[in-house]
C-alpha atoms as a PDB file:
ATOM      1  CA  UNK A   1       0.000   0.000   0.000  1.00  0.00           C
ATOM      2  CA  UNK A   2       2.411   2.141   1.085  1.00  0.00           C
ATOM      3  CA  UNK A   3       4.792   1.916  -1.996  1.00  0.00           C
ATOM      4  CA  UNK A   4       2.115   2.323  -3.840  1.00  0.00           C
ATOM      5  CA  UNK A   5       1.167   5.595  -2.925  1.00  0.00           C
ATOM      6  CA  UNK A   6       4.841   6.417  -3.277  1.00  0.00           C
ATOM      7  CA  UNK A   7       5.305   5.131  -6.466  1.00  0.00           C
ATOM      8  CA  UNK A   8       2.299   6.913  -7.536  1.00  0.00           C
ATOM      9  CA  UNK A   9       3.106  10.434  -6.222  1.00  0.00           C
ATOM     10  CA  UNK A  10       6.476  10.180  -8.014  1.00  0.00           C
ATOM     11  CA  UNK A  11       4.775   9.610 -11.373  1.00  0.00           C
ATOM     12  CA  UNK A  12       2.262  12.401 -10.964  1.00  0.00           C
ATOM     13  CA  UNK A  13       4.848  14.750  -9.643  1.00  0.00           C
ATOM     14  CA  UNK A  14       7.073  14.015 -12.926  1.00  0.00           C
ATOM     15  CA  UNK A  15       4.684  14.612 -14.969  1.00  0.00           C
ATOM     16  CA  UNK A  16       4.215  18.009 -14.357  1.00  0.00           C
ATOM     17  CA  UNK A  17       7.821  18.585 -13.441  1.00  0.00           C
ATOM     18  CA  UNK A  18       9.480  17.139 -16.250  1.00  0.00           C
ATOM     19  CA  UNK A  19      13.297  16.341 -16.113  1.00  0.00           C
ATOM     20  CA  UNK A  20      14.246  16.561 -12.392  1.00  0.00           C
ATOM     21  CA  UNK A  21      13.864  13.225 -11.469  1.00  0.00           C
ATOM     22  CA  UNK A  22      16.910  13.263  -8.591  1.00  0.00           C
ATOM     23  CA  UNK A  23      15.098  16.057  -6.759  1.00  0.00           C
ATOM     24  CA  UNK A  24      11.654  14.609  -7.223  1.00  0.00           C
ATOM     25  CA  UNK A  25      12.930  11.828  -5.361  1.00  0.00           C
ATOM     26  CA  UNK A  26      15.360  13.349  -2.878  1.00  0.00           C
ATOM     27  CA  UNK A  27      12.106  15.939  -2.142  1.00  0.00           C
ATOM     28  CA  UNK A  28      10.331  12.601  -1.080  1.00  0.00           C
ATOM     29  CA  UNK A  29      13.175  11.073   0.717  1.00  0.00           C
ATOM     30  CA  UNK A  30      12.901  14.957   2.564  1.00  0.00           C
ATOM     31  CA  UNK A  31       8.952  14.332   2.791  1.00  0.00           C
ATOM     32  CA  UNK A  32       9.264  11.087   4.469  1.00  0.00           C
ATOM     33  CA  UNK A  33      11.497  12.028   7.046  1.00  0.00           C
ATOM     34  CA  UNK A  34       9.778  15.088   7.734  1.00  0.00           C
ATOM     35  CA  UNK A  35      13.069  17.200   6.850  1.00  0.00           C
ATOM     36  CA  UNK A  36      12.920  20.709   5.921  1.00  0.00           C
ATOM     37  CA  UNK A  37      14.618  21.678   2.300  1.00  0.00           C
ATOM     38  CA  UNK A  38      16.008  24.817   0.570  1.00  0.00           C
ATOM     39  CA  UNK A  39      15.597  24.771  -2.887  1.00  0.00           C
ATOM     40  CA  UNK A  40      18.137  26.306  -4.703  1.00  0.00           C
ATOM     41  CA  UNK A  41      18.348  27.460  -8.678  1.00  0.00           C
ATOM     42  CA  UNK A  42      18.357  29.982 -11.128  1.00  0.00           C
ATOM     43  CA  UNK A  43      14.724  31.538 -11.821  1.00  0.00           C
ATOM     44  CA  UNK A  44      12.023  29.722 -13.983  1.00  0.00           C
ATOM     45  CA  UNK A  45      12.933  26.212 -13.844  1.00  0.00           C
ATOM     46  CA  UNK A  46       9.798  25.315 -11.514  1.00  0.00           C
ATOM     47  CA  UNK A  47      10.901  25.617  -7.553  1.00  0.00           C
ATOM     48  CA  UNK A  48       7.216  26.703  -6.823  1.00  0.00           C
ATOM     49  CA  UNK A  49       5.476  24.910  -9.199  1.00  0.00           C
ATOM     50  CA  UNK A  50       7.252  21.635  -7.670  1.00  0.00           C
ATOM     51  CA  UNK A  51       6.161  22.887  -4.221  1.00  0.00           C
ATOM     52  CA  UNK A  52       2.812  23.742  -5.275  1.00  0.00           C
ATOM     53  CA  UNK A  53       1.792  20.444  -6.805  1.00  0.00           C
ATOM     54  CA  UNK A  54       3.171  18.584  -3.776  1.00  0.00           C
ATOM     55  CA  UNK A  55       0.277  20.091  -1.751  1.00  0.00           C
ATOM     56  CA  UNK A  56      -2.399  19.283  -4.067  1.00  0.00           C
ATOM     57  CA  UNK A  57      -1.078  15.928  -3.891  1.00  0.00           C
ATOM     58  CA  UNK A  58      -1.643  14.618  -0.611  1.00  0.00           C
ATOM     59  CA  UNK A  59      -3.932  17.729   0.127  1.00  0.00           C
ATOM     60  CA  UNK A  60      -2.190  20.099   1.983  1.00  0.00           C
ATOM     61  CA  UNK A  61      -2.714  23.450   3.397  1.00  0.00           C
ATOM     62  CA  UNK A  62      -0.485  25.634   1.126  1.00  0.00           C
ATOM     63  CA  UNK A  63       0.966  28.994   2.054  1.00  0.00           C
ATOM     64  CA  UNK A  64       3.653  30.839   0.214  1.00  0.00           C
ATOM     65  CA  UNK A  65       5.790  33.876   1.834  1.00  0.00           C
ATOM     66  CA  UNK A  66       7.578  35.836  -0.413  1.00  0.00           C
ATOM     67  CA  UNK A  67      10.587  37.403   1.583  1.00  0.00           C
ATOM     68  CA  UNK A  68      11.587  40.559   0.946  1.00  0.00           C
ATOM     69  CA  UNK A  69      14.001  43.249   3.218  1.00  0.00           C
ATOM     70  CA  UNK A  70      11.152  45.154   4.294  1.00  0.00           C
ATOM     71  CA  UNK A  71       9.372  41.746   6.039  1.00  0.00           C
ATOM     72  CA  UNK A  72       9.159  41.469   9.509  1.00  0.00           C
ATOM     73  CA  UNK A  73       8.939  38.261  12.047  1.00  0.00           C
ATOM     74  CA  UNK A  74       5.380  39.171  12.667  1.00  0.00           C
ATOM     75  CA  UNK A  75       4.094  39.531   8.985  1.00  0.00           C
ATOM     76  CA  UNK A  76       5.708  35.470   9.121  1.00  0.00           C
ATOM     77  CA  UNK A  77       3.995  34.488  12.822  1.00  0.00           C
ATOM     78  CA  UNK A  78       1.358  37.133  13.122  1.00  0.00           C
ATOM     79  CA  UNK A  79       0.373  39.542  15.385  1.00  0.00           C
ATOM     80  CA  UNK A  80      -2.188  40.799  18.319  1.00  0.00           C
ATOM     81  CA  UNK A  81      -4.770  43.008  17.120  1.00  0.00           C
ATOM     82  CA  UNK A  82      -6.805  45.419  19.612  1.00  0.00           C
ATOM     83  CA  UNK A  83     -10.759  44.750  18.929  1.00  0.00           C
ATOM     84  CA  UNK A  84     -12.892  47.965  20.196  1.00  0.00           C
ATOM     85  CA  UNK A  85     -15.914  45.943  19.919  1.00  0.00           C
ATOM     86  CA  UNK A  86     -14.723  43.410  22.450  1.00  0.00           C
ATOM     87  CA  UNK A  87     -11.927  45.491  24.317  1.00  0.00           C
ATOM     88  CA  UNK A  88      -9.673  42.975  24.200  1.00  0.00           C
ATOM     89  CA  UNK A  89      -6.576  41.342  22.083  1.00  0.00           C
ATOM     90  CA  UNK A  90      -7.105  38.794  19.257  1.00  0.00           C
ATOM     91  CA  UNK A  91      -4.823  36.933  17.977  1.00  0.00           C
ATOM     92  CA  UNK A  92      -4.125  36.649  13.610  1.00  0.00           C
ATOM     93  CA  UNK A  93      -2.093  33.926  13.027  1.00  0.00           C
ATOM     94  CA  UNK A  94       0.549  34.714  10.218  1.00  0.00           C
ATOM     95  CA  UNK A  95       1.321  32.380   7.182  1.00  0.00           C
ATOM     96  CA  UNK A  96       3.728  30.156   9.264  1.00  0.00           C
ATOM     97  CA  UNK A  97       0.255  28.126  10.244  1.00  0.00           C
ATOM     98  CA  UNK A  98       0.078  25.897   7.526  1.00  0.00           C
ATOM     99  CA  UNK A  99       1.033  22.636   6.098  1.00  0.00           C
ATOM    100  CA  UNK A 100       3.522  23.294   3.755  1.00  0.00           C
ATOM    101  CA  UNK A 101       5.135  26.543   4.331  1.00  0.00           C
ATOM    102  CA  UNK A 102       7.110  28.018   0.754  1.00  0.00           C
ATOM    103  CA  UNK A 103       9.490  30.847   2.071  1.00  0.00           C
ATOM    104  CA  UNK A 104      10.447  32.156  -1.296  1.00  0.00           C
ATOM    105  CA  UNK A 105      14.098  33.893  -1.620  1.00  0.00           C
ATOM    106  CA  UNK A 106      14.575  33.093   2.337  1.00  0.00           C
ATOM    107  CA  UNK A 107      18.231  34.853   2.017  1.00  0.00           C
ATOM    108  CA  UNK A 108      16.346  37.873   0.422  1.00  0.00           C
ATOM    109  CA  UNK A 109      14.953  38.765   4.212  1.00  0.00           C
ATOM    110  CA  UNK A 110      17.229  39.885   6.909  1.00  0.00           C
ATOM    111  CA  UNK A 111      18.507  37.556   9.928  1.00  0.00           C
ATOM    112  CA  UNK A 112      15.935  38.949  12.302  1.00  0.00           C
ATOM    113  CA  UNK A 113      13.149  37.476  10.052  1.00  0.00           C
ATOM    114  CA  UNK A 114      15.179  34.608   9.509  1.00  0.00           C
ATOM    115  CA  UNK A 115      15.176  33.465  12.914  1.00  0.00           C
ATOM    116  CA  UNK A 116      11.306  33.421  13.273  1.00  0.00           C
ATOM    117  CA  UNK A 117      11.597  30.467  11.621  1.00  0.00           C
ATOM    118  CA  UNK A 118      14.059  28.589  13.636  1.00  0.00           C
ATOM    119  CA  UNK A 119      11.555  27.652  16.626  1.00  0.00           C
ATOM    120  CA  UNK A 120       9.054  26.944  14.173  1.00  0.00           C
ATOM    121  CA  UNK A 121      11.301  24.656  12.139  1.00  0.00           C
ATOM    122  CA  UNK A 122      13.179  22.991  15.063  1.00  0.00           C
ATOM    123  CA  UNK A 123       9.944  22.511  17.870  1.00  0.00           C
ATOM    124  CA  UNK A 124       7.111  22.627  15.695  1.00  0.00           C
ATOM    125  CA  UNK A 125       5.531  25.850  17.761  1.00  0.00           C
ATOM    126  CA  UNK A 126       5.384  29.710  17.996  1.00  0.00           C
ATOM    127  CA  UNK A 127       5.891  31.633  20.943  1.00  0.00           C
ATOM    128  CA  UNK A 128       3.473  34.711  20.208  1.00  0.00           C
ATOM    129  CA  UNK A 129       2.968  37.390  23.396  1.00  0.00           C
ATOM    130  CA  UNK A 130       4.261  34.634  25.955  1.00  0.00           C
ATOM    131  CA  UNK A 131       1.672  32.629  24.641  1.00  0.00           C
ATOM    132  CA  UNK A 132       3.193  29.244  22.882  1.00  0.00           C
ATOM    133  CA  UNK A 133       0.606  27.838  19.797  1.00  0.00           C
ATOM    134  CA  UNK A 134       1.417  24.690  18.433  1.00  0.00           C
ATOM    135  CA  UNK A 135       1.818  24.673  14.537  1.00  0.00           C
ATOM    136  CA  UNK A 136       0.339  21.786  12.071  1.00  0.00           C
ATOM    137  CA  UNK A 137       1.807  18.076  12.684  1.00  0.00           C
ATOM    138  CA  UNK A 138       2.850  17.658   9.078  1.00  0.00           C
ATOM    139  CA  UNK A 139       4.689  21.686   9.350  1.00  0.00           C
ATOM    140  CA  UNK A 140       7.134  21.193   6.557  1.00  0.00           C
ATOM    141  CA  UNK A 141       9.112  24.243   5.519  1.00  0.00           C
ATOM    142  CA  UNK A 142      10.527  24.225   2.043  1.00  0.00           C
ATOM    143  CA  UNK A 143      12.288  27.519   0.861  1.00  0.00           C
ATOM    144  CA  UNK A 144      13.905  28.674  -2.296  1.00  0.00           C
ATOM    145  CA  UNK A 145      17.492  30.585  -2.949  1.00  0.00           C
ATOM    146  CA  UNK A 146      18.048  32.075  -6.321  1.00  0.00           C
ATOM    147  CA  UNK A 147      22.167  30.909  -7.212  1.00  0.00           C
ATOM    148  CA  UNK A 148      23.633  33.838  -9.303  1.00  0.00           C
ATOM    149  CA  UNK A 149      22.561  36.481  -7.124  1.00  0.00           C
ATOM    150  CA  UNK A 150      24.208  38.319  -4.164  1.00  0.00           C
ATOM    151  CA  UNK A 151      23.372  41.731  -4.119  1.00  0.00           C
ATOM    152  CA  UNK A 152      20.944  42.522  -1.435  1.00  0.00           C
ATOM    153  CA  UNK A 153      20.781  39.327   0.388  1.00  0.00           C
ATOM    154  CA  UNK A 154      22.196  37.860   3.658  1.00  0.00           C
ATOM    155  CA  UNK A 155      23.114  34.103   3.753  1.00  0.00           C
ATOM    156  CA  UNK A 156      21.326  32.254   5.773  1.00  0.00           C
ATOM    157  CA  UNK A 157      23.619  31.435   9.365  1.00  0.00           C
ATOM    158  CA  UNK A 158      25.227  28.088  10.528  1.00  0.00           C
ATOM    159  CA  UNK A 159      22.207  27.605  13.186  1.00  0.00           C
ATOM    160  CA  UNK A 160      19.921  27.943  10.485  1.00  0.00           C
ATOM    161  CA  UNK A 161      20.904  25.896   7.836  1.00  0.00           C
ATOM    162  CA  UNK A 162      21.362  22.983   9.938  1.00  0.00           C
ATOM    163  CA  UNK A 163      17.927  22.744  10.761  1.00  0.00           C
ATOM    164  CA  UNK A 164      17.674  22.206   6.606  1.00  0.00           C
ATOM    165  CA  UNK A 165      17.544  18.223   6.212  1.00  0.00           C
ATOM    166  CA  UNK A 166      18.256  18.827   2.993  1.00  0.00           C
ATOM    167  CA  UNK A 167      19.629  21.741   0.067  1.00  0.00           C
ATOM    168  CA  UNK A 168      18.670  20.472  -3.139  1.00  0.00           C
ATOM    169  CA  UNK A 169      20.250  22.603  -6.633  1.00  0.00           C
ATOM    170  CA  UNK A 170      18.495  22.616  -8.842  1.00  0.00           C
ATOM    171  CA  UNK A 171      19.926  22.759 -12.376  1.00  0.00           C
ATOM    172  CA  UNK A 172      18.072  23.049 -16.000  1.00  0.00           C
ATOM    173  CA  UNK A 173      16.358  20.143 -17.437  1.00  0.00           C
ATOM    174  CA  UNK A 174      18.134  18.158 -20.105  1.00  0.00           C
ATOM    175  CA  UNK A 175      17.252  19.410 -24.245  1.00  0.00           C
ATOM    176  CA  UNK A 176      14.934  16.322 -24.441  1.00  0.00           C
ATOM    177  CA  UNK A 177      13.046  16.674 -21.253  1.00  0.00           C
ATOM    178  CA  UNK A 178      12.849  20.723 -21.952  1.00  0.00           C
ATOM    179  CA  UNK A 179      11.738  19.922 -25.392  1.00  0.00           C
ATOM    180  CA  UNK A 180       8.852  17.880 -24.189  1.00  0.00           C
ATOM    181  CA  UNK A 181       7.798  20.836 -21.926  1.00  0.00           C
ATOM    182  CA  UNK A 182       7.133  22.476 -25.017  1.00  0.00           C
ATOM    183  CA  UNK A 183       5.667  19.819 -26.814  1.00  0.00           C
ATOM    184  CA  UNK A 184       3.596  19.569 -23.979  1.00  0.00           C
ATOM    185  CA  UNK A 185       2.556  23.590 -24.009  1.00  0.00           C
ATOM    186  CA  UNK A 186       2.724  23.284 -27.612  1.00  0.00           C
ATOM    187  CA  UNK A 187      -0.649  20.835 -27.603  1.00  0.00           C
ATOM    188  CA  UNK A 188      -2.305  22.176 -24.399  1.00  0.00           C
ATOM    189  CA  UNK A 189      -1.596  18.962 -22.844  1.00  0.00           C
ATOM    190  CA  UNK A 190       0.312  20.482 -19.997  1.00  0.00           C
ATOM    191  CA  UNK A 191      -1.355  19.274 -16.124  1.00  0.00           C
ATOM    192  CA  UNK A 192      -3.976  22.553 -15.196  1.00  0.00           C
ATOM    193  CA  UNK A 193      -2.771  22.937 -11.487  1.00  0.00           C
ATOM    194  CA  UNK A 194      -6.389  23.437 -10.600  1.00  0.00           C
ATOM    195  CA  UNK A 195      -7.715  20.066 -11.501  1.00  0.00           C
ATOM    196  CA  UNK A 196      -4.761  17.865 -10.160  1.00  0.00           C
ATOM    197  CA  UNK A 197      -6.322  15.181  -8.214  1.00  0.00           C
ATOM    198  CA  UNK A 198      -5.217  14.397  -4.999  1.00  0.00           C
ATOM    199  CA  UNK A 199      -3.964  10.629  -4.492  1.00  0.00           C
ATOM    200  CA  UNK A 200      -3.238  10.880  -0.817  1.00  0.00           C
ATOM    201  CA  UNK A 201      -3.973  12.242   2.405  1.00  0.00           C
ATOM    202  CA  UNK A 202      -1.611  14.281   5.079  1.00  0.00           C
ATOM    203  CA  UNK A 203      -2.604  11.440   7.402  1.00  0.00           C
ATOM    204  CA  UNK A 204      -1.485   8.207   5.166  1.00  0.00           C
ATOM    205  CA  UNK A 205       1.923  10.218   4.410  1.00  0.00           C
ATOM    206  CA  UNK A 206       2.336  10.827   8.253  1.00  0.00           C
ATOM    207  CA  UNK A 207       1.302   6.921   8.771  1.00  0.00           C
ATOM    208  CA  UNK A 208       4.077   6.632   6.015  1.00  0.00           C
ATOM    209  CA  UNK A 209       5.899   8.698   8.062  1.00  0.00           C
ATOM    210  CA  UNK A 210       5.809   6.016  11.107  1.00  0.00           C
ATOM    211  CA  UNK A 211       6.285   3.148   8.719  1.00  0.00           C
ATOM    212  CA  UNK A 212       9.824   4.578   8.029  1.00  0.00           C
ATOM    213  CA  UNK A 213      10.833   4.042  11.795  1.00  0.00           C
ATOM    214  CA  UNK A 214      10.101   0.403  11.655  1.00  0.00           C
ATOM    215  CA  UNK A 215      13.063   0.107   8.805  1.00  0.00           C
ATOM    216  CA  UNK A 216      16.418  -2.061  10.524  1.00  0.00           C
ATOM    217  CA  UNK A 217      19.574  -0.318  10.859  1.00  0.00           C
ATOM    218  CA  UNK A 218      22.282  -2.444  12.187  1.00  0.00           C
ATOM    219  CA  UNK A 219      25.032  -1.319  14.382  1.00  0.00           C
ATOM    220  CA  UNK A 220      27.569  -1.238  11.623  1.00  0.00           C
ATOM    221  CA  UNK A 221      25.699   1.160   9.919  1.00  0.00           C
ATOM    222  CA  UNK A 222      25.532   3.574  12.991  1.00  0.00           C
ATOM    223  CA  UNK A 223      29.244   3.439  13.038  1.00  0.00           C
ATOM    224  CA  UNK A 224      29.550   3.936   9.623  1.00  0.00           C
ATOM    225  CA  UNK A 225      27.228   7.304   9.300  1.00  0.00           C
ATOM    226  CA  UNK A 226      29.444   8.416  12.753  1.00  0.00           C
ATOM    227  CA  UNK A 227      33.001   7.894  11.289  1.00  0.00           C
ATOM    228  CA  UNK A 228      31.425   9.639   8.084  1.00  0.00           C
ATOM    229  CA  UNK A 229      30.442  12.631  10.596  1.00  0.00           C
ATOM    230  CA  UNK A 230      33.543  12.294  11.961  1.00  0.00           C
ATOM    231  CA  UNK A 231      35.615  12.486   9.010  1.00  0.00           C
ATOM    232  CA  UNK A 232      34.232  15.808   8.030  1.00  0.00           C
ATOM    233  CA  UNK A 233      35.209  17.330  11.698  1.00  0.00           C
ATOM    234  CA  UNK A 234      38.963  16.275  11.223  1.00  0.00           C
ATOM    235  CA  UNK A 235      39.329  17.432   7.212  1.00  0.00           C
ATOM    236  CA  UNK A 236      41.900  20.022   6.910  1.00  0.00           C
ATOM    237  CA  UNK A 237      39.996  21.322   4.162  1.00  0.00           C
ATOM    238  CA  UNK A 238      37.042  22.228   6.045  1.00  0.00           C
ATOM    239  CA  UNK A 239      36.837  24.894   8.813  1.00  0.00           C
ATOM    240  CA  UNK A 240      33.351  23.418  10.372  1.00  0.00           C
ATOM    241  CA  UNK A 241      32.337  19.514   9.929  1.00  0.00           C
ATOM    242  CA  UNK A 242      28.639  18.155  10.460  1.00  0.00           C
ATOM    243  CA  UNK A 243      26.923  18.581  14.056  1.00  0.00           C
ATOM    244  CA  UNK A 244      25.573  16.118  16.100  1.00  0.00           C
ATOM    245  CA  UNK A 245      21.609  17.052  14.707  1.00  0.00           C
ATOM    246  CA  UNK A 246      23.525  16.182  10.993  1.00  0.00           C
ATOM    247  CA  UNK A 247      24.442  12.284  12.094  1.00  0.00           C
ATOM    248  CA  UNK A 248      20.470  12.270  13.662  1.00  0.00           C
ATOM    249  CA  UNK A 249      18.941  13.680   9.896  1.00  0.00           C
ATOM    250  CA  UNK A 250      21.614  11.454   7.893  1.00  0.00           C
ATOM    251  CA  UNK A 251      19.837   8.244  10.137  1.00  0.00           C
ATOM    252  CA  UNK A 252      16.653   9.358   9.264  1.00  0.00           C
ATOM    253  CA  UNK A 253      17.085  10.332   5.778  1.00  0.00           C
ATOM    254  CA  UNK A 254      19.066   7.102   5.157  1.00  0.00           C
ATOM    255  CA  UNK A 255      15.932   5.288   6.419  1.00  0.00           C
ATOM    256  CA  UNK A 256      13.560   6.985   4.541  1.00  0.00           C
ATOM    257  CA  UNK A 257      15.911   6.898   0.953  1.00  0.00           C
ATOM    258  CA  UNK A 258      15.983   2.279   1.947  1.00  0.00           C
ATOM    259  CA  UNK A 259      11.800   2.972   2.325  1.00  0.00           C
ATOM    260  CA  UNK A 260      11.687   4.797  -0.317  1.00  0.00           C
ATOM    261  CA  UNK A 261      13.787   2.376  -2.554  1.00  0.00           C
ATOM    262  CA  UNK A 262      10.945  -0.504  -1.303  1.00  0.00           C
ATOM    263  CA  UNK A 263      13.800  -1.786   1.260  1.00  0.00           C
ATOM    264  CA  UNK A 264      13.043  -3.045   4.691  1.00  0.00           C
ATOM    265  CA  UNK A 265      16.975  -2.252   6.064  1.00  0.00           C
ATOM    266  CA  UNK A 266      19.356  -0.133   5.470  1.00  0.00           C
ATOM    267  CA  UNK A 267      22.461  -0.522   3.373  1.00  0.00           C
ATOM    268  CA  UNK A 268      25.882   2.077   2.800  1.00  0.00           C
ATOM    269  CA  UNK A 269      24.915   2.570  -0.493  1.00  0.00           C
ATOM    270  CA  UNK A 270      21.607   4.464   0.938  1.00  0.00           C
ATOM    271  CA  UNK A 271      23.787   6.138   3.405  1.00  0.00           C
ATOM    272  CA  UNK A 272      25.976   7.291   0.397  1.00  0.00           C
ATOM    273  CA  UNK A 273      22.370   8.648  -1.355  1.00  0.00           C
ATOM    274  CA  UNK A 274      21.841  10.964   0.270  1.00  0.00           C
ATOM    275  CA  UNK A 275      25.392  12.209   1.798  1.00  0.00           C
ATOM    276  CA  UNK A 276      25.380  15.605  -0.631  1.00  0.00           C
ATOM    277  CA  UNK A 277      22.169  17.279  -0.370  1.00  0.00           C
ATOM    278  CA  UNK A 278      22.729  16.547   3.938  1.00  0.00           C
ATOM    279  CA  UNK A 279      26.528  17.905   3.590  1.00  0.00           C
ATOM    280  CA  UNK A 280      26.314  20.385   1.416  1.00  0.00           C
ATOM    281  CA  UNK A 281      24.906  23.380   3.419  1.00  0.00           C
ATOM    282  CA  UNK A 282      26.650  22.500   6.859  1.00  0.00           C
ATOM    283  CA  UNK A 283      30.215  21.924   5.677  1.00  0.00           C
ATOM    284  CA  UNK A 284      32.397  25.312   5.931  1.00  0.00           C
ATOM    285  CA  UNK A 285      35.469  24.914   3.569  1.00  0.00           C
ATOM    286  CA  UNK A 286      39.126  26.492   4.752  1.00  0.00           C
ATOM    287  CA  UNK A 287      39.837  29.456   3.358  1.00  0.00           C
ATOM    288  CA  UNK A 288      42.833  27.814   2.083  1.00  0.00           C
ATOM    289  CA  UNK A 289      40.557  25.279   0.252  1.00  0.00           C
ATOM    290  CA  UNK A 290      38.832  27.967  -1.302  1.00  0.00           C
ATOM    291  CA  UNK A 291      41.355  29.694  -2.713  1.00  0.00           C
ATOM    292  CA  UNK A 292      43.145  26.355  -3.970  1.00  0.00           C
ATOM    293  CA  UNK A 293      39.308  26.262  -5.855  1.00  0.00           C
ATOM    294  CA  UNK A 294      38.838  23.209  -3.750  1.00  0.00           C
ATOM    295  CA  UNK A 295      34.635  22.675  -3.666  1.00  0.00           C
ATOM    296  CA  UNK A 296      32.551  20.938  -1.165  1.00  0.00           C
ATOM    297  CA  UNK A 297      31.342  18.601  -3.720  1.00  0.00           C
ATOM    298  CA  UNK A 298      34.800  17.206  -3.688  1.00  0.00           C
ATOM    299  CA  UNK A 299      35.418  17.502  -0.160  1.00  0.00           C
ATOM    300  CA  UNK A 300      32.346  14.939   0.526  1.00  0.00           C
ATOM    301  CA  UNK A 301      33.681  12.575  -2.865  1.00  0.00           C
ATOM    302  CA  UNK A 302      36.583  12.249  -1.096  1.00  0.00           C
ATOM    303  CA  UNK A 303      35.183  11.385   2.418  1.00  0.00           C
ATOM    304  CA  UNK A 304      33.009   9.112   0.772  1.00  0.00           C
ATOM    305  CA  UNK A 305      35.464   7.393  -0.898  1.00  0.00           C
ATOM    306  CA  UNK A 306      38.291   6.932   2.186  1.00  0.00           C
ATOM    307  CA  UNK A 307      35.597   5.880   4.958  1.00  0.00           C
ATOM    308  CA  UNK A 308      35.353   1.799   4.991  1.00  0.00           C
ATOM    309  CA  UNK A 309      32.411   0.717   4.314  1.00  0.00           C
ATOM    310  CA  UNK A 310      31.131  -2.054   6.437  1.00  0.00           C
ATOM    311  CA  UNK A 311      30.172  -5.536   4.919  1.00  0.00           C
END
């Protein structure tokens, strides 16, 4: 049943977003262990859209934020608002209550803003006028990050990005796939966002969500994923390696990527799956590194590659 429903939600997702198979499925392994992503690409190659048909999927409350400087923490949360008809405060809960939460441009905002999201992302609640409000149970935060450009924005900090299961770039579709998004517009056969069907609840992806704890992972695995975690703190290339909460989401994502895969156990090669979009935003190369035009991508190759993996 439950691969089923997977299996199915790939194939309507790919349909609409044509060519980006790897992050369809690295979005699921994401989904599945309840992970926060960044998104991260050059404009017009579908970050919303992708987000957007997720929710209609598995019918989802759907809100989208789009950050600017000028936005503060309580246009994200909300605010108290003085009623003269009853004399008293009410409460109006900002966009953050929702399902799916898209913070577009997230390093367009500045760090003040920023950081109303890190309770929300890391407890699941908002503390609003020393009153704390639980948010939804399936509160997934997905947010995008345009790749060429600088001006204007302030990167996101260490705290924050680690509480990002996953930062997934997004590149441009290959000629074929791109050709048969045109093909596609071209006879008016493209998927009308409106009618999409939904083919699952919040509630059988959060029962999904529970089947993924049941999956084995033997002790030699543990130890494998820590001297991985390990190896990243002692690199002389790098100036910070992954935190304990990294070796906690690389367990859980490795789980859900042997789920995903129809698995009932995990193996190093699902470890290995999903090493780079986990590494990618909380590795901090040396200076040195970068000026030798050494690149994280490398960095984590070569980690891979020089940790034993266990039989």
């Amino acid at each position: 049943m439950s691969n089923k429903i997977l299996l199915t939600l790939r194939e309507q997702i790919e349909e609409i977003i044509i060519g980006q198979s790897s992050i369809v499925e690295q979005l699921l392994v994401a989904l599945l262990s309840s992970g926060h992503v960044i998104l991260e690409g050059v404009p017009g190659i579908g970050k919303t859209l992708l987000v957007k048909v997720i929710s209609r999927l598995i019918q989802a409350d759907f809100k989208r934020i789009q950050l600017t400087p000028d936005i503060l923490p309580s246009d994200i949360l909300g605010t108290s608002i003085f009623d003269f008809n009853t004399r008293s405060f009410t409460l109006k809960q900002g966009p953050i209550f929702t399902d799916i939460l898209l913070a577009d441009e997230i390093n367009r905002t500045p760090p003040k803003t920023q950081a109303a999201l890190l309770e929300a992302m890391e407890e699941r609640q908002v503390s609003l006028d020393g009153e704390t409000i639980a948010l939804s149970e399936f509160f997934w935060v997905i947010a995008t990050q345009n790749s060429l450009e600088f001006e204007g924005t302030y990167p996101l900090p260490e705290a924050q990005l680690d509480r990002f299961l996953f930062k997934l770039l997004i590149g441009y579709p290959e000629r074929q796939a791109e050709k048969k998004i045109l093909l596609n517009v071209q006879s008016k056969t493209a998927v009308d966002l409106e009618r999409l069907e939904p083919i699952a609840t919040m509630q059988e992806i959060i029962n999904l969500r529970q089947e993924v704890q049941s999956i084995t992972v033997e002790e030699s695995i543990l130890d494998y994923i820590l001297s991985l975690i390990e190896s990243t703190r002692k690199s002389a290339e790098l100036v910070l390696g992954a935190s304990p909460r990294a070796a906690v989401a690389w367990l859980k994502s490795s789980k859900a990527q042997a789920y995903l895969k129809g698995h009932s156990y995990v193996t190093p090669d699902h470890v290995k799956a999903v090493a780079f979009p986990l590494l990618i935003h909380r590795l901090i190369l040396h200076p040195e590194a970068l000026l030798d035009g050494i690149k994280i991508d490398s960095v984590i190759s070569s980690i891979l590659k020089k940790v034993p993996v266990p039989r």
